[in-house]
Protein backbone atom coordinates (compact mmCIF):
# COMPACT_ATOMS: atom_id res chain seq x y z
CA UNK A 1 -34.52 -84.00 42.93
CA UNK A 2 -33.39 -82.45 39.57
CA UNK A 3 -35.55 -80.16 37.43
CA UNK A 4 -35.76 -80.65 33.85
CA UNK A 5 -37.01 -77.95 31.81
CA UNK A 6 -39.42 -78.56 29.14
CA UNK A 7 -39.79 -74.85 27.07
CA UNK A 8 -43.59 -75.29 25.09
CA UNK A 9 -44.96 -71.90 23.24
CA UNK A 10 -43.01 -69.54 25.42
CA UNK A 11 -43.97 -71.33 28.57
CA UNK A 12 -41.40 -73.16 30.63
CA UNK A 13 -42.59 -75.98 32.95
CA UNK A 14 -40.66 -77.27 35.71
CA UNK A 15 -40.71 -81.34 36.64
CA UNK A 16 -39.14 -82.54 39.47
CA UNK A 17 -37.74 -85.89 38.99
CA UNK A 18 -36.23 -88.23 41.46
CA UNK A 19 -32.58 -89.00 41.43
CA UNK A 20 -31.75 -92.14 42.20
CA UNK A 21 -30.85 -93.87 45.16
CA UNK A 22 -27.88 -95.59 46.03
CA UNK A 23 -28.36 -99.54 46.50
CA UNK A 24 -29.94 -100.34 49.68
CA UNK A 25 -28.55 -103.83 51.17
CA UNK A 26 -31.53 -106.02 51.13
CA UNK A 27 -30.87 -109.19 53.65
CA UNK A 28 -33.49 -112.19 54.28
CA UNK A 29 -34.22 -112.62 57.85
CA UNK A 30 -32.73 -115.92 58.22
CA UNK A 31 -29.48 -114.59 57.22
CA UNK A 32 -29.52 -111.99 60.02
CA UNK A 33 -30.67 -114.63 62.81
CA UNK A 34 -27.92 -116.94 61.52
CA UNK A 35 -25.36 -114.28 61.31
CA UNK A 36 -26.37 -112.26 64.98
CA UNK A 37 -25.92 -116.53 65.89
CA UNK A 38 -22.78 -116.95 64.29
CA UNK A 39 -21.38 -113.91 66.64
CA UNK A 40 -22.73 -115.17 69.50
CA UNK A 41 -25.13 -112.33 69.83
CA UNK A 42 -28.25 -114.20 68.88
CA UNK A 43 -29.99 -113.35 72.24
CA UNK A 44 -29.62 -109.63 71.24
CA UNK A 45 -31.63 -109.77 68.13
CA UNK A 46 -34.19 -111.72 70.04
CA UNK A 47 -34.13 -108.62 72.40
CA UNK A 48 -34.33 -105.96 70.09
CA UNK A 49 -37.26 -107.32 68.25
CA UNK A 50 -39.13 -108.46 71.47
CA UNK A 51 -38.58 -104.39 72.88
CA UNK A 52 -41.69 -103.24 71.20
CA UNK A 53 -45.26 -104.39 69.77
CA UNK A 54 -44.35 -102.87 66.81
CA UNK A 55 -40.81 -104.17 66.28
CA UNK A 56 -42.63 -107.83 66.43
CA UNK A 57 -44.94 -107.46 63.72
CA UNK A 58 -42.64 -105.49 61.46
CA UNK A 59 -40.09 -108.40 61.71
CA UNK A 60 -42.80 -110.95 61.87
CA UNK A 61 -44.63 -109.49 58.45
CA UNK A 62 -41.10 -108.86 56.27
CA UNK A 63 -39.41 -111.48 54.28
CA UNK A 64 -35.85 -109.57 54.26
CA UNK A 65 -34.73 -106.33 55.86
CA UNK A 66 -33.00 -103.35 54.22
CA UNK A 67 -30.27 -101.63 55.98
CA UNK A 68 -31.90 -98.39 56.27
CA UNK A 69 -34.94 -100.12 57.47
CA UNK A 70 -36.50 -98.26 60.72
CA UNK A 71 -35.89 -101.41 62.13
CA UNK A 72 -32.19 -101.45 62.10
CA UNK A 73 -31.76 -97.56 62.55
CA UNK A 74 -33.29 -98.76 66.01
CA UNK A 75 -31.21 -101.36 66.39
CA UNK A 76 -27.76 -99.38 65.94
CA UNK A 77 -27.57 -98.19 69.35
CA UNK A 78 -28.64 -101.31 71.41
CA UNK A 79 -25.74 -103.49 69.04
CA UNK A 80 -23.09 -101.16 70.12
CA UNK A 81 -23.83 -101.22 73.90
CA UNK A 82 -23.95 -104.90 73.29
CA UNK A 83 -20.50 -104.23 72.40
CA UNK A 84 -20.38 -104.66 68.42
CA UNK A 85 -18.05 -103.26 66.61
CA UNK A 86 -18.49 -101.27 63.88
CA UNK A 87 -16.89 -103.84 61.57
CA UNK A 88 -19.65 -106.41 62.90
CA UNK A 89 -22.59 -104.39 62.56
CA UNK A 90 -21.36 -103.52 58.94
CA UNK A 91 -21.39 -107.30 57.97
CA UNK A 92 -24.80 -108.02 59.09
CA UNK A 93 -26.09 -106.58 55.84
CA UNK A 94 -23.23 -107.47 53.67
């Protein structure tokens, strides 16, 4: 947040405003089941979204995912002890 002064009558009053964000990747869900199936690793995204009541109807209500999407922040641990790199994790939301 930045604050922008706004001096009225001897007065000054504060507003916060929001700076913004950085562009958050924004991929449809068939492009992460067919890129998870391209690697081979298609059984892991299965897993990851069957691991939790939740985790099902989050990816069974959203059209596309966003990188920083709880979600994926979940996710990041149970792709690399299935062995992706870095590199391939990256280039699921590319």
């Amino acid at each position: 947040m930045i604050s922008v002064d706004a001096p009225t009558g001897g007065v000054t009053l504060t507003r916060e405003l929001p700076i913004p964000r950085e562009a958050i990747l924004r991929v449809s869900k068939l492009d992460i089941r067919r890129r998870f199936r391209a690697m081979g690793k298609e059984a892991i995204l299965d897993a990851i979204i069957g691991s939790s009541p939740e985790a099902m109807k989050d990816w069974a209500d959203a059209t596309e995912i966003a990188s920083d999407d709880p979600l994926v922040v979940a996710m990041l641990p149970e792709l690399e002890k299935a062995g992706l790199t870095p590199l391939e994790i990256e280039s699921l939301w590319e």
